[in-house]
N, C-alpha and C. Protein backbone atom coordinates (compact mmCIF):
# COMPACT_ATOMS: atom_id res chain seq x y z
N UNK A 1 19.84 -15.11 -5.88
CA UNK A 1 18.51 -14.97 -6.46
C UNK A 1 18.48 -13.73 -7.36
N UNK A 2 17.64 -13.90 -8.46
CA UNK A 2 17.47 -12.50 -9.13
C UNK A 2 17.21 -11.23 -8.81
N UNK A 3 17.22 -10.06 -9.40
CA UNK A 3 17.00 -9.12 -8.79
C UNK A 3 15.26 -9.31 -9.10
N UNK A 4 14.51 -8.80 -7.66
CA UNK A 4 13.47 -9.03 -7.89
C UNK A 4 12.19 -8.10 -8.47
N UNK A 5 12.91 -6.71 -8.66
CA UNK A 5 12.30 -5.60 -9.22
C UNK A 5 11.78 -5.26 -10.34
N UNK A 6 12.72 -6.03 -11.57
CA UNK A 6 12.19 -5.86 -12.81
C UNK A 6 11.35 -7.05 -12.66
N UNK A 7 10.81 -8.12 -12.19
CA UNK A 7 9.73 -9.23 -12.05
C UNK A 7 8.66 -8.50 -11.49
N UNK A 8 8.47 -7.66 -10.61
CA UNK A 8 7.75 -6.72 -9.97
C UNK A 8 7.06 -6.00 -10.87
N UNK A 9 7.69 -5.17 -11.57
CA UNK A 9 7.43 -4.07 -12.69
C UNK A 9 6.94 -4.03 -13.65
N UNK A 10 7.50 -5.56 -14.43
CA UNK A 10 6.53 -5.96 -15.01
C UNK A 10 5.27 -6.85 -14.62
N UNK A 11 4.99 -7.45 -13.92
CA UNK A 11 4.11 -7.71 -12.94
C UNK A 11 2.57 -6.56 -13.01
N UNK A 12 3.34 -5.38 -12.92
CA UNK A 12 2.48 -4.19 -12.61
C UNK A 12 1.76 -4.06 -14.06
N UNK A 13 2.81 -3.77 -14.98
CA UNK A 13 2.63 -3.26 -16.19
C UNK A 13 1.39 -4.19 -17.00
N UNK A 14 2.01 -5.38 -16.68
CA UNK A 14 0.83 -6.39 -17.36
C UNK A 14 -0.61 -6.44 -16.80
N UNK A 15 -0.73 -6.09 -15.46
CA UNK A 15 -1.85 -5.73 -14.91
C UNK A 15 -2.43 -4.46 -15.29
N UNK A 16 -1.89 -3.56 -14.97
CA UNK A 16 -2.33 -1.52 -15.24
C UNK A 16 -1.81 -0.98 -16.16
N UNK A 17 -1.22 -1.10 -17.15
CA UNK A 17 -0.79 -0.93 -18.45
C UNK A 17 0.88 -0.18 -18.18
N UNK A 18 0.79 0.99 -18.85
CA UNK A 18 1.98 1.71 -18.52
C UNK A 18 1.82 2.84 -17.84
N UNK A 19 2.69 2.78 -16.85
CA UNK A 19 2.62 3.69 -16.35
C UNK A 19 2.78 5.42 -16.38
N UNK A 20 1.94 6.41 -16.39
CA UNK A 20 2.27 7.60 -16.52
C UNK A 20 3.19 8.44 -16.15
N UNK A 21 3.53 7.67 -15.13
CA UNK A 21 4.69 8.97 -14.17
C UNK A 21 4.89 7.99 -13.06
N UNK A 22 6.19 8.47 -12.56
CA UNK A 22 6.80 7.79 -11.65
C UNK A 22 7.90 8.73 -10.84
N UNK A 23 7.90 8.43 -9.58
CA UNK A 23 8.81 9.51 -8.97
C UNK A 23 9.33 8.61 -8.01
N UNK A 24 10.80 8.76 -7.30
CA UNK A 24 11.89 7.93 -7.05
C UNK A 24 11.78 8.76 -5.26
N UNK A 25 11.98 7.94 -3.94
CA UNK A 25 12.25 8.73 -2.71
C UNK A 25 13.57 8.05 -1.94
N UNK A 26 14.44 8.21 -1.69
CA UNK A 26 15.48 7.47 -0.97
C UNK A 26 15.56 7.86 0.60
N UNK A 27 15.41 6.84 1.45
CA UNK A 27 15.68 7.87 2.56
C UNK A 27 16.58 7.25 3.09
N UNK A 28 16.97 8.19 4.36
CA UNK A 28 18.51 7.35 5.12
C UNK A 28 18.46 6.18 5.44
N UNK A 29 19.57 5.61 4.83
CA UNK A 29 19.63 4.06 5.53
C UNK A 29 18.49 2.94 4.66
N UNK A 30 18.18 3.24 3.62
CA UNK A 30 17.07 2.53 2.80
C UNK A 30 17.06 2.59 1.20
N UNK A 31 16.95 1.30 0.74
CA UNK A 31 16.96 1.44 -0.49
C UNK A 31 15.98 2.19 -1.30
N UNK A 32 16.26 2.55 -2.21
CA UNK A 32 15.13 4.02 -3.08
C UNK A 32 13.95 2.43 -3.58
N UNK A 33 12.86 3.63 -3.13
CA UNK A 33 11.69 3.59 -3.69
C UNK A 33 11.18 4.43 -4.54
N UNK A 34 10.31 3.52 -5.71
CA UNK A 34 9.69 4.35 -6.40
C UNK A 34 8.16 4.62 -6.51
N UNK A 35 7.44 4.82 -6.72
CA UNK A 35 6.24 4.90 -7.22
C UNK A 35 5.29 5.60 -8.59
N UNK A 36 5.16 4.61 -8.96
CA UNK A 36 4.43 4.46 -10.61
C UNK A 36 3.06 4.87 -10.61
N UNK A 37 2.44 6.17 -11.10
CA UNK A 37 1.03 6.01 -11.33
C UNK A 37 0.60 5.66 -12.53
N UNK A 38 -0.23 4.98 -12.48
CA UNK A 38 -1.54 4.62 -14.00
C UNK A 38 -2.27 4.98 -13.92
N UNK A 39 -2.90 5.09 -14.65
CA UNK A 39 -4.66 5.99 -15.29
C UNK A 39 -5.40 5.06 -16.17
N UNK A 40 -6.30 4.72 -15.49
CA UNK A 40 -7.27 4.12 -16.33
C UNK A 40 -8.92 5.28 -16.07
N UNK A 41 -9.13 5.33 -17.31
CA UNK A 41 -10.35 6.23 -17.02
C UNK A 41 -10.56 7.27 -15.89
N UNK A 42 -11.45 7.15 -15.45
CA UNK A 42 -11.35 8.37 -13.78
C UNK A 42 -10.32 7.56 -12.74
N UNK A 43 -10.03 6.28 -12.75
CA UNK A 43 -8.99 5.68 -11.54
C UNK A 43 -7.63 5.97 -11.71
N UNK A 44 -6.96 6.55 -10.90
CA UNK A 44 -5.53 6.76 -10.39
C UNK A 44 -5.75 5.53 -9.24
N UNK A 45 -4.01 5.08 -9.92
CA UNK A 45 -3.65 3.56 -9.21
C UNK A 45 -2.21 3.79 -9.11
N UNK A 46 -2.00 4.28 -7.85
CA UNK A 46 -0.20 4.51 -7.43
C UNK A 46 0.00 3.18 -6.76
N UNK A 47 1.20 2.67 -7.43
CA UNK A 47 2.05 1.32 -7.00
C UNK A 47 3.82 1.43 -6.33
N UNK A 48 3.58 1.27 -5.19
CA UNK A 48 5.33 1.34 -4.95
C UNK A 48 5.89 0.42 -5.55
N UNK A 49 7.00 0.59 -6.16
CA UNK A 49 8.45 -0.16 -6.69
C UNK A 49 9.58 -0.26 -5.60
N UNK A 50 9.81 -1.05 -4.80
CA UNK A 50 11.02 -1.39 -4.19
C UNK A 50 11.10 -1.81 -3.05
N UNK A 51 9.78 -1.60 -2.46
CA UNK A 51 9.56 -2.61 -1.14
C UNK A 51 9.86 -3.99 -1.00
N UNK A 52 9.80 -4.72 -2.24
CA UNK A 52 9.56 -6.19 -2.43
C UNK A 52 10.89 -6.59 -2.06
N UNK A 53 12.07 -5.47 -2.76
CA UNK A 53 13.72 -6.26 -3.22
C UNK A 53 13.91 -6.84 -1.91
N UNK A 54 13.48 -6.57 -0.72
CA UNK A 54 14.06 -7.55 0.42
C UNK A 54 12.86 -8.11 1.50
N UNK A 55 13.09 -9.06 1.61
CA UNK A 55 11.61 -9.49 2.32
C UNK A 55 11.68 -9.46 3.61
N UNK A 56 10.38 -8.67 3.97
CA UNK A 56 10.00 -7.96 5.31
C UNK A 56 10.69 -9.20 6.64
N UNK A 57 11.58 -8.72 7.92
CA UNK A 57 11.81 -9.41 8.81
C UNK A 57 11.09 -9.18 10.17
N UNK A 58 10.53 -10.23 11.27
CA UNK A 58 10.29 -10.03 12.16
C UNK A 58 11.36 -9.22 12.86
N UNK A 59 11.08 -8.01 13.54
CA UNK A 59 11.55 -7.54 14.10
C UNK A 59 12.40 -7.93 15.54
N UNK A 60 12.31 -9.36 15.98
CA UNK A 60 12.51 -9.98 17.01
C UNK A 60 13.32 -11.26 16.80
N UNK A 61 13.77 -10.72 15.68
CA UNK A 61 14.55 -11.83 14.76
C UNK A 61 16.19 -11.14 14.90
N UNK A 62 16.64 -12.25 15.35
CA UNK A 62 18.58 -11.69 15.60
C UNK A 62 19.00 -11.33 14.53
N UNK A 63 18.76 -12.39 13.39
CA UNK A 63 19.00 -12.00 12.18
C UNK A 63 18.12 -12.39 10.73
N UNK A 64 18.28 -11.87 9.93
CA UNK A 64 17.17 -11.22 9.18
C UNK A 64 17.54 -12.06 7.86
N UNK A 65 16.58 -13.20 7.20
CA UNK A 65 17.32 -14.20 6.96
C UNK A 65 17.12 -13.03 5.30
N UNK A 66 18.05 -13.27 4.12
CA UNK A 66 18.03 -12.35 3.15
C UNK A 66 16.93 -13.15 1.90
N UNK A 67 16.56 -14.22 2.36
CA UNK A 67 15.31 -14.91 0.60
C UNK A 67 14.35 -15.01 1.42
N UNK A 68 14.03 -15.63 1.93
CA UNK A 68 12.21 -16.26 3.04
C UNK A 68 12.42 -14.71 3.93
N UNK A 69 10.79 -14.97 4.18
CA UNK A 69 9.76 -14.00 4.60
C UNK A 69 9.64 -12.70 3.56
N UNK A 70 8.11 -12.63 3.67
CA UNK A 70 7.00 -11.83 3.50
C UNK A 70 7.30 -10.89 2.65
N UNK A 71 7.26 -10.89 0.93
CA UNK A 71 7.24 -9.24 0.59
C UNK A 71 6.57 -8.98 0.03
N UNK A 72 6.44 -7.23 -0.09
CA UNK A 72 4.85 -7.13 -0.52
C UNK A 72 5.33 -5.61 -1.33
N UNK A 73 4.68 -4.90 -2.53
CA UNK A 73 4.15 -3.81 -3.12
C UNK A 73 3.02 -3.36 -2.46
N UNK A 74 2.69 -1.86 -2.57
CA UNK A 74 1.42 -1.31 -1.97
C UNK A 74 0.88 -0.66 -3.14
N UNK A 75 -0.48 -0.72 -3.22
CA UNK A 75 -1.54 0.17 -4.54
C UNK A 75 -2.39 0.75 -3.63
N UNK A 76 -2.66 1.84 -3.92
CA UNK A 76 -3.65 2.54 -4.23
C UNK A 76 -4.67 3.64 -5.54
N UNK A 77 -5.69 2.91 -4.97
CA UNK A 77 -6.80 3.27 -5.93
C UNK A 77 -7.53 4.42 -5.52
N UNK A 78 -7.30 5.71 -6.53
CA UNK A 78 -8.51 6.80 -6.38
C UNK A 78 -9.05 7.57 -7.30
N UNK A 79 -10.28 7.85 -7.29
CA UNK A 79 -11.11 8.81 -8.26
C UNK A 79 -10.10 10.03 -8.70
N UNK A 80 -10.11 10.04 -9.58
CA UNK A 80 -9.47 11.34 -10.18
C UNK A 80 -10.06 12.46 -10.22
N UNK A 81 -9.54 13.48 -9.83
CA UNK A 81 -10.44 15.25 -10.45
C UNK A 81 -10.32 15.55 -9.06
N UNK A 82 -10.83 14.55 -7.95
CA UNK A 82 -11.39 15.65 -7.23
C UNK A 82 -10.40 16.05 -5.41
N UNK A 83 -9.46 15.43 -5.74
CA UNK A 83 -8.21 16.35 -5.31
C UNK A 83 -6.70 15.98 -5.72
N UNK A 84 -5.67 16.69 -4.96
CA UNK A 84 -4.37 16.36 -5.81
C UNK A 84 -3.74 15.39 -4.98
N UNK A 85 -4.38 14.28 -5.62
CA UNK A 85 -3.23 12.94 -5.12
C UNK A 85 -2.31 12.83 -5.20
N UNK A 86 -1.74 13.08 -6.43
CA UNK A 86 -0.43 12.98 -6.94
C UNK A 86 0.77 13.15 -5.50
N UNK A 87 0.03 14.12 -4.76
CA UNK A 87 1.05 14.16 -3.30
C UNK A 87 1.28 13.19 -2.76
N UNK A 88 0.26 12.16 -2.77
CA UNK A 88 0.72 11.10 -2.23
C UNK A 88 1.62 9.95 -2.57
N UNK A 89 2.54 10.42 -2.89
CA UNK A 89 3.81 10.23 -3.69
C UNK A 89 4.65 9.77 -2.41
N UNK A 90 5.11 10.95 -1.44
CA UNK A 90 6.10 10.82 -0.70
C UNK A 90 5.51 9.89 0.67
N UNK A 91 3.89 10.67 1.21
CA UNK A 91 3.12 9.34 2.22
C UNK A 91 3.43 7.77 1.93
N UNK A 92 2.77 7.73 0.32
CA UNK A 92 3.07 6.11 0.18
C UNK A 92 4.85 5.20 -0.10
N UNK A 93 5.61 6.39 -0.22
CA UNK A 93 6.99 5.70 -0.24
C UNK A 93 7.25 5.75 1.09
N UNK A 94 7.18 6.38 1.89
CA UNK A 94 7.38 5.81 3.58
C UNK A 94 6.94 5.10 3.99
N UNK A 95 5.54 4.67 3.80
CA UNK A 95 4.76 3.40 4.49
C UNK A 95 5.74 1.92 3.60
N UNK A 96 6.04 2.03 2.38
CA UNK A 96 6.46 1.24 2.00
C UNK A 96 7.84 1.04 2.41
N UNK A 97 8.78 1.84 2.81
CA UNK A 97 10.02 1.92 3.42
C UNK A 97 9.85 1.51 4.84
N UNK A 98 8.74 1.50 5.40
CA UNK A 98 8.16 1.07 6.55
C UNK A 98 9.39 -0.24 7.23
N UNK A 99 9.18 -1.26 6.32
CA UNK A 99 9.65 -2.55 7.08
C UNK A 99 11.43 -2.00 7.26
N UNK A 100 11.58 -1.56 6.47
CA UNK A 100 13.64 -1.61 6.83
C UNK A 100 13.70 -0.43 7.51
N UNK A 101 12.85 0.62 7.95
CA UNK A 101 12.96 1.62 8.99
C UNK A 101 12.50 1.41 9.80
N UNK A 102 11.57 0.96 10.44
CA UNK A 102 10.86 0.34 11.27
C UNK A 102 11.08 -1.46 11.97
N UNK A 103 11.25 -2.02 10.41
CA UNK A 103 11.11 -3.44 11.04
C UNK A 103 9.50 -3.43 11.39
N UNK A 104 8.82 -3.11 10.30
CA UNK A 104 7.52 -3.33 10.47
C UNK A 104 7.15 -4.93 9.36
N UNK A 105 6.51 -5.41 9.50
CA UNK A 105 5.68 -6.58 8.73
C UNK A 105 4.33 -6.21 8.14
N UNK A 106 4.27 -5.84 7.26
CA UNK A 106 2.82 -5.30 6.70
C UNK A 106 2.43 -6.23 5.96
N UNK A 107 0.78 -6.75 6.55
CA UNK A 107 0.37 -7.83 6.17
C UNK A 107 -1.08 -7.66 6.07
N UNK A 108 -2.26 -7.87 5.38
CA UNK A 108 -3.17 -7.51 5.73
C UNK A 108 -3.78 -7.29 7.05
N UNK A 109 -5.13 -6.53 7.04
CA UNK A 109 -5.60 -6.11 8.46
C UNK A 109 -5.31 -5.04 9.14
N UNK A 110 -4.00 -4.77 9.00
CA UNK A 110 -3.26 -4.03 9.24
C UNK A 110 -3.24 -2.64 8.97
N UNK A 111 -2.97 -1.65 10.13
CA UNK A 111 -3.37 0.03 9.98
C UNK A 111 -1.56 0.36 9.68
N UNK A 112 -1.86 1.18 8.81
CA UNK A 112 -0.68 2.20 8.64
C UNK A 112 -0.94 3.52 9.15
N UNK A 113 -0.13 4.28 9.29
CA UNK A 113 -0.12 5.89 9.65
C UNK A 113 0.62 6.74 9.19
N UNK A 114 0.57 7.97 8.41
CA UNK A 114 1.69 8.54 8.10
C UNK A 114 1.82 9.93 9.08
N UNK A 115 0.57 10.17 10.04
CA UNK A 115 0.60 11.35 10.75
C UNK A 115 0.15 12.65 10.51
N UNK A 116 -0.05 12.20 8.78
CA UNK A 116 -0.36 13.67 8.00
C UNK A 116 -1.19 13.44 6.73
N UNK A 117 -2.06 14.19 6.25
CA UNK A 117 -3.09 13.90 5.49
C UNK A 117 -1.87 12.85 4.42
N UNK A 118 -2.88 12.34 3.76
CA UNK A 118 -2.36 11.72 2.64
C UNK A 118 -2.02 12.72 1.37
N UNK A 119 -2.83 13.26 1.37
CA UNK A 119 -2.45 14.37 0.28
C UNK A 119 -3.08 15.85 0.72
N UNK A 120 -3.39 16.94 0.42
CA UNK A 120 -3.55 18.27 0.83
C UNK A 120 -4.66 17.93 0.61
N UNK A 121 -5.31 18.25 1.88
CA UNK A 121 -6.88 17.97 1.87
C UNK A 121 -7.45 16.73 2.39
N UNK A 122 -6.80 16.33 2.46
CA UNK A 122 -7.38 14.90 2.27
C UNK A 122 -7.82 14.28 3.91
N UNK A 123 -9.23 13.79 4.38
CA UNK A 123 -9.44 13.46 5.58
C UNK A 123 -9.14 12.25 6.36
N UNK A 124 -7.68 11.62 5.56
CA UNK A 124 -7.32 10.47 5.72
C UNK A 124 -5.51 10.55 5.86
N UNK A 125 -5.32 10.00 7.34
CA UNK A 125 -4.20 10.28 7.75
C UNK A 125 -3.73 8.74 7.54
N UNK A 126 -4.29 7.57 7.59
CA UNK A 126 -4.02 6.25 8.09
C UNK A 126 -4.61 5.19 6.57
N UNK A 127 -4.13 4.48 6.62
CA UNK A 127 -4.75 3.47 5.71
C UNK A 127 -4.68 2.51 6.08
N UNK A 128 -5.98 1.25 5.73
CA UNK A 128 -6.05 -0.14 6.30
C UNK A 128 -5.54 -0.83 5.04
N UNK A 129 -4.48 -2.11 5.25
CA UNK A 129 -3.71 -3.05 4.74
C UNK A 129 -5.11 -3.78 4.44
N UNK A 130 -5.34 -4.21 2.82
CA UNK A 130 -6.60 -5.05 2.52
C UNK A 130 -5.37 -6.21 1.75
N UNK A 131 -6.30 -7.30 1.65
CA UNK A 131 -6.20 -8.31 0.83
C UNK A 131 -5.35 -8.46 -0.44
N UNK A 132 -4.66 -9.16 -0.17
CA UNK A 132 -4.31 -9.28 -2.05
C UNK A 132 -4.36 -10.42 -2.73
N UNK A 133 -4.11 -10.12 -4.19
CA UNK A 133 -4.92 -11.34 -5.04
C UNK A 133 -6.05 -10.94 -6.18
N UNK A 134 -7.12 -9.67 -5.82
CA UNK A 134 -7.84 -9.13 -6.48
C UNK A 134 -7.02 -8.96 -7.69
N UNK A 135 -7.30 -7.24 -7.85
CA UNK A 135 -6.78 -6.29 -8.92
C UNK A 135 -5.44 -6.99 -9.70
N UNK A 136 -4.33 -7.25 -8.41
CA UNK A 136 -2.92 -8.17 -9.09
C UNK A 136 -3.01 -8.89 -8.60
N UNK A 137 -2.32 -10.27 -9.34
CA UNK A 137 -1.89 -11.73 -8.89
C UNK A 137 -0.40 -11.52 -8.30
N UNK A 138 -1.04 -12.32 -7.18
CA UNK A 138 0.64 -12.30 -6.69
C UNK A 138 1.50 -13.02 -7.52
N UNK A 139 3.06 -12.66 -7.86
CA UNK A 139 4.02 -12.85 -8.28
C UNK A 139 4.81 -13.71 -7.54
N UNK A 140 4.53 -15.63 -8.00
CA UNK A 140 5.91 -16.31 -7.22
C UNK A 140 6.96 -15.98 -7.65
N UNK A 141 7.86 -16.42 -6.45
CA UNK A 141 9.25 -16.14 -6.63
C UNK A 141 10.20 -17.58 -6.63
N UNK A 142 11.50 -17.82 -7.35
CA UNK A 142 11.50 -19.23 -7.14
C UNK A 142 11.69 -19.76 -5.53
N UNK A 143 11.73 -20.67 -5.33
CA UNK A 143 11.78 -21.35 -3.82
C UNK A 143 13.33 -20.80 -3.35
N UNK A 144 13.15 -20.77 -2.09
CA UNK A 144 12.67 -20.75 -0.95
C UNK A 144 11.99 -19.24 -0.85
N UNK A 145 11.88 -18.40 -1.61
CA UNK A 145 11.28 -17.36 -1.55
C UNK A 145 9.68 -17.15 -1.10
N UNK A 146 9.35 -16.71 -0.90
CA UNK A 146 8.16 -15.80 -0.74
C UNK A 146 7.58 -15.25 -1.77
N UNK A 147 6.09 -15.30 -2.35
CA UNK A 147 5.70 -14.76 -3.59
C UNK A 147 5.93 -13.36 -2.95
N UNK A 148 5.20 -12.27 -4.05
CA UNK A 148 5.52 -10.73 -3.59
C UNK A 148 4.04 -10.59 -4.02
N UNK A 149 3.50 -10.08 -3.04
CA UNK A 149 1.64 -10.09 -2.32
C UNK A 149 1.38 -8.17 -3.17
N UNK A 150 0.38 -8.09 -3.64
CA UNK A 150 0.19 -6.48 -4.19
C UNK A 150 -0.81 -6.29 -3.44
N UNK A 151 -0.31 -5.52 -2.06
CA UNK A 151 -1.62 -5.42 -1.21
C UNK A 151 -2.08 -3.68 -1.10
N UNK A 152 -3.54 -3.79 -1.43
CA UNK A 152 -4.34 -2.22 -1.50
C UNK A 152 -4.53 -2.07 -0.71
N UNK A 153 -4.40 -0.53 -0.51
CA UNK A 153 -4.29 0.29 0.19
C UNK A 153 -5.73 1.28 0.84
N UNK A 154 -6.30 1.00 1.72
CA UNK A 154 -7.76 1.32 2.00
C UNK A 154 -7.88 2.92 2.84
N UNK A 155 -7.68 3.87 2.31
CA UNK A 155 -7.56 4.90 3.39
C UNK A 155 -8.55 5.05 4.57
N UNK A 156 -8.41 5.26 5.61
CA UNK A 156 -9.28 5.36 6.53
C UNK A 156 -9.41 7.03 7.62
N UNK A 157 -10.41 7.44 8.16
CA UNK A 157 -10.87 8.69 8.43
C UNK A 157 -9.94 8.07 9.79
N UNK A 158 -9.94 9.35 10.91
CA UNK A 158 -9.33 8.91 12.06
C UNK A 158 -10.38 8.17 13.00
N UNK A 159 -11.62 8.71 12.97
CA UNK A 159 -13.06 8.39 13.83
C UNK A 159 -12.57 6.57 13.21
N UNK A 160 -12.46 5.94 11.45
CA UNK A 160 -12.83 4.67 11.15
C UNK A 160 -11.51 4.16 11.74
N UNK A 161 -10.50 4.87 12.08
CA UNK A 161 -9.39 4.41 12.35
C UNK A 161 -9.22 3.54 13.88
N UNK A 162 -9.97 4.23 14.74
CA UNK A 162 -9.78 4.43 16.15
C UNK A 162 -10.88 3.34 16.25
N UNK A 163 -11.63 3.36 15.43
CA UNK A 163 -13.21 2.27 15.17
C UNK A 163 -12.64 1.07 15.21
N UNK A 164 -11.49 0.90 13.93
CA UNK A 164 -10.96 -0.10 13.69
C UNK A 164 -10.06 -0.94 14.55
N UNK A 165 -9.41 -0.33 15.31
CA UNK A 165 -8.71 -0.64 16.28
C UNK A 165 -9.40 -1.30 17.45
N UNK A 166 -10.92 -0.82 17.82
CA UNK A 166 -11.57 -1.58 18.55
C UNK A 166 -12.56 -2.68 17.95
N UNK A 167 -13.15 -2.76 16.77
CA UNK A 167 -13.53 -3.91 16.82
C UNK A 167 -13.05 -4.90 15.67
N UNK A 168 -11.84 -4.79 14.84
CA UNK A 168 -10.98 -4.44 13.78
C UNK A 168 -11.27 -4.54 12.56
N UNK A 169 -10.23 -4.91 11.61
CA UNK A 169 -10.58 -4.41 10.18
C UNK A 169 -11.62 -5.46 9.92
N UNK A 170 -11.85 -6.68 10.05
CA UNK A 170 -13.06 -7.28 9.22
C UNK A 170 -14.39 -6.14 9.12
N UNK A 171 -14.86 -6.08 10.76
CA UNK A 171 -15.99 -5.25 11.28
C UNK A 171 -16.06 -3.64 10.31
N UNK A 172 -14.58 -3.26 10.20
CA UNK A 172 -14.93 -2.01 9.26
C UNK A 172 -14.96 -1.99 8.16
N UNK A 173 -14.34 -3.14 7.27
CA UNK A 173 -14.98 -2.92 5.97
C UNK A 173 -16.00 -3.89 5.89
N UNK A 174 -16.81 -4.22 6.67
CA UNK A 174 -18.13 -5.00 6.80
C UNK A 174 -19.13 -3.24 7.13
N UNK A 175 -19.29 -2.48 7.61
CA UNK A 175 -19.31 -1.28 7.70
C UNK A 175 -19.11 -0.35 6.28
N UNK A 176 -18.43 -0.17 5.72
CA UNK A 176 -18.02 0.12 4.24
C UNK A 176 -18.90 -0.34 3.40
N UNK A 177 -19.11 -1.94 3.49
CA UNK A 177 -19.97 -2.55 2.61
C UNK A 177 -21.43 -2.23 2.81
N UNK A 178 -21.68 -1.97 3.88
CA UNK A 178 -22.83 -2.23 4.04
C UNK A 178 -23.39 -0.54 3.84
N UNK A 179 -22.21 0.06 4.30
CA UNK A 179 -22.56 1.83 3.91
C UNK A 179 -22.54 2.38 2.68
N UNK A 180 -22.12 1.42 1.44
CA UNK A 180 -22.22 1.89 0.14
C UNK A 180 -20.91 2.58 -0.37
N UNK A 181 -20.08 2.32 0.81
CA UNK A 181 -19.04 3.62 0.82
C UNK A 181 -17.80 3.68 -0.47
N UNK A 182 -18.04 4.80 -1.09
CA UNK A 182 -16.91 4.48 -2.28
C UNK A 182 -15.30 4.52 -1.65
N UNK A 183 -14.81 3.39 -1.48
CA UNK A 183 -13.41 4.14 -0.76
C UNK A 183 -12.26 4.19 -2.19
N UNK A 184 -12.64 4.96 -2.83
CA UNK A 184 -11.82 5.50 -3.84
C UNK A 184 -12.00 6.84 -4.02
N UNK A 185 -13.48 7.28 -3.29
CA UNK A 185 -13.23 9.09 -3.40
C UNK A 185 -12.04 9.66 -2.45
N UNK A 186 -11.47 10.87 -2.88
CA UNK A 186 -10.33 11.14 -2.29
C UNK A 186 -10.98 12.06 -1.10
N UNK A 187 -12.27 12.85 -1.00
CA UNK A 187 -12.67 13.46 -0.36
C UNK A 187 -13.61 12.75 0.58
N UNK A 188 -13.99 11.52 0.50
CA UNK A 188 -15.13 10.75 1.11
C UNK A 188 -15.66 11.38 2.98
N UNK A 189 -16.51 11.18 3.60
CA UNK A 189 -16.60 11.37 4.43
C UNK A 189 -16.58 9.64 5.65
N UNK A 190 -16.40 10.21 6.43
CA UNK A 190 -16.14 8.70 7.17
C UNK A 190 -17.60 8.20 7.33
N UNK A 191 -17.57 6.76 7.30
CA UNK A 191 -18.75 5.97 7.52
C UNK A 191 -19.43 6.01 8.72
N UNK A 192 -20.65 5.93 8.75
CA UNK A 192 -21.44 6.21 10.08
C UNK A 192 -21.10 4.75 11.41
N UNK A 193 -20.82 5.10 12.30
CA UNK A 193 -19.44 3.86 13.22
C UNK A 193 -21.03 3.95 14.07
N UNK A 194 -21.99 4.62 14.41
CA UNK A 194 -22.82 4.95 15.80
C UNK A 194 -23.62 3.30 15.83
């Protein structure tokens, strides 16, 4: 099968134009990831590059078949100015390195964690796995493959986190919606859970 990265990339490009900057993370035992930011007006939109090249395996799987199952890019969307995202450079290439260090499956619904703010300052340690299809169209791949899903990235407070976990993600961004809540400020305060 092709390499599936430059289909990815441009994928991105045709959606968010070109990208401004991009910075590369390799870690042990894992193929390098990158991540691309764009700028459109006040929105910063960081996209990982390299999660997709192998598609996510159940972890309970003897062996890990190399074309079928699940791959996915991660975006996130945030207001610009009002802190330094840009850090979240190295957070979002680990969550995305996630599945071949972990053997994680990231699929919507789904909480991530990195343990540590997302960026300096920032009151969001965790992010909820949303939907994809919006912002990008998923990208088929030829058969037997798996399209490659561009799923956003929803940061969440620890209070919406721990929220989420008990009555889960539908209930909290039903909560979001109904709270007005911009989840693109980088400073936001968590939604009222009482």
């Amino acid at each position: 099968m092709a390499d599936v990265l430059p289909l990815v990339e441009a994928r991105l490009r045709t959606a968010l134009g070109e990208p401004d900057a991009r910075a590369a993370v390799t870690f042990l035992g894992t193929d390098r990831i990158e991540v691309l930011r764009f700028t459109e007006g006040d929105i910063v939109r960081y996209a990982t590059l390299g999660m997709s090249a192998q598609p996510m395996a159940d972890p309970t799987a003897v062996l890990a078949d190399p074309v079928k199952g699940p791959r996915a890019e991660l975006i996130l969307s945030v207001r610009a100015g009002g802190a330094d995202t840009d850090k979240v450079l190295r957070p979002l290439a680990v969550l995305a390195a996630s599945p071949q260090v972990e053997g994680l499956v990231v699929a919507p619904g789904a909480s991530l964690d990195v343990g540590e703010p997302l960026w300096p300052g920032a009151p969001f340690s965790s992010v909820l796995v949303a939907e994809s299809g919006g912002l990008i169209e998923d990208l088929e791949l030829d058969a037997p493959a798996d399209p490659v899903r561009f799923l956003p990235l929803l940061p969440m407070t620890p209070n919406e986190a721990a929220w989420k976990r008990v009555h889960g993600a539908g209930a909290l961004q039903e909560r979001w919606l109904n709270g007005g809540t911009d989840l693109r400020d980088p400073l936001r305060r968590s939604v009222p859970l009482d």
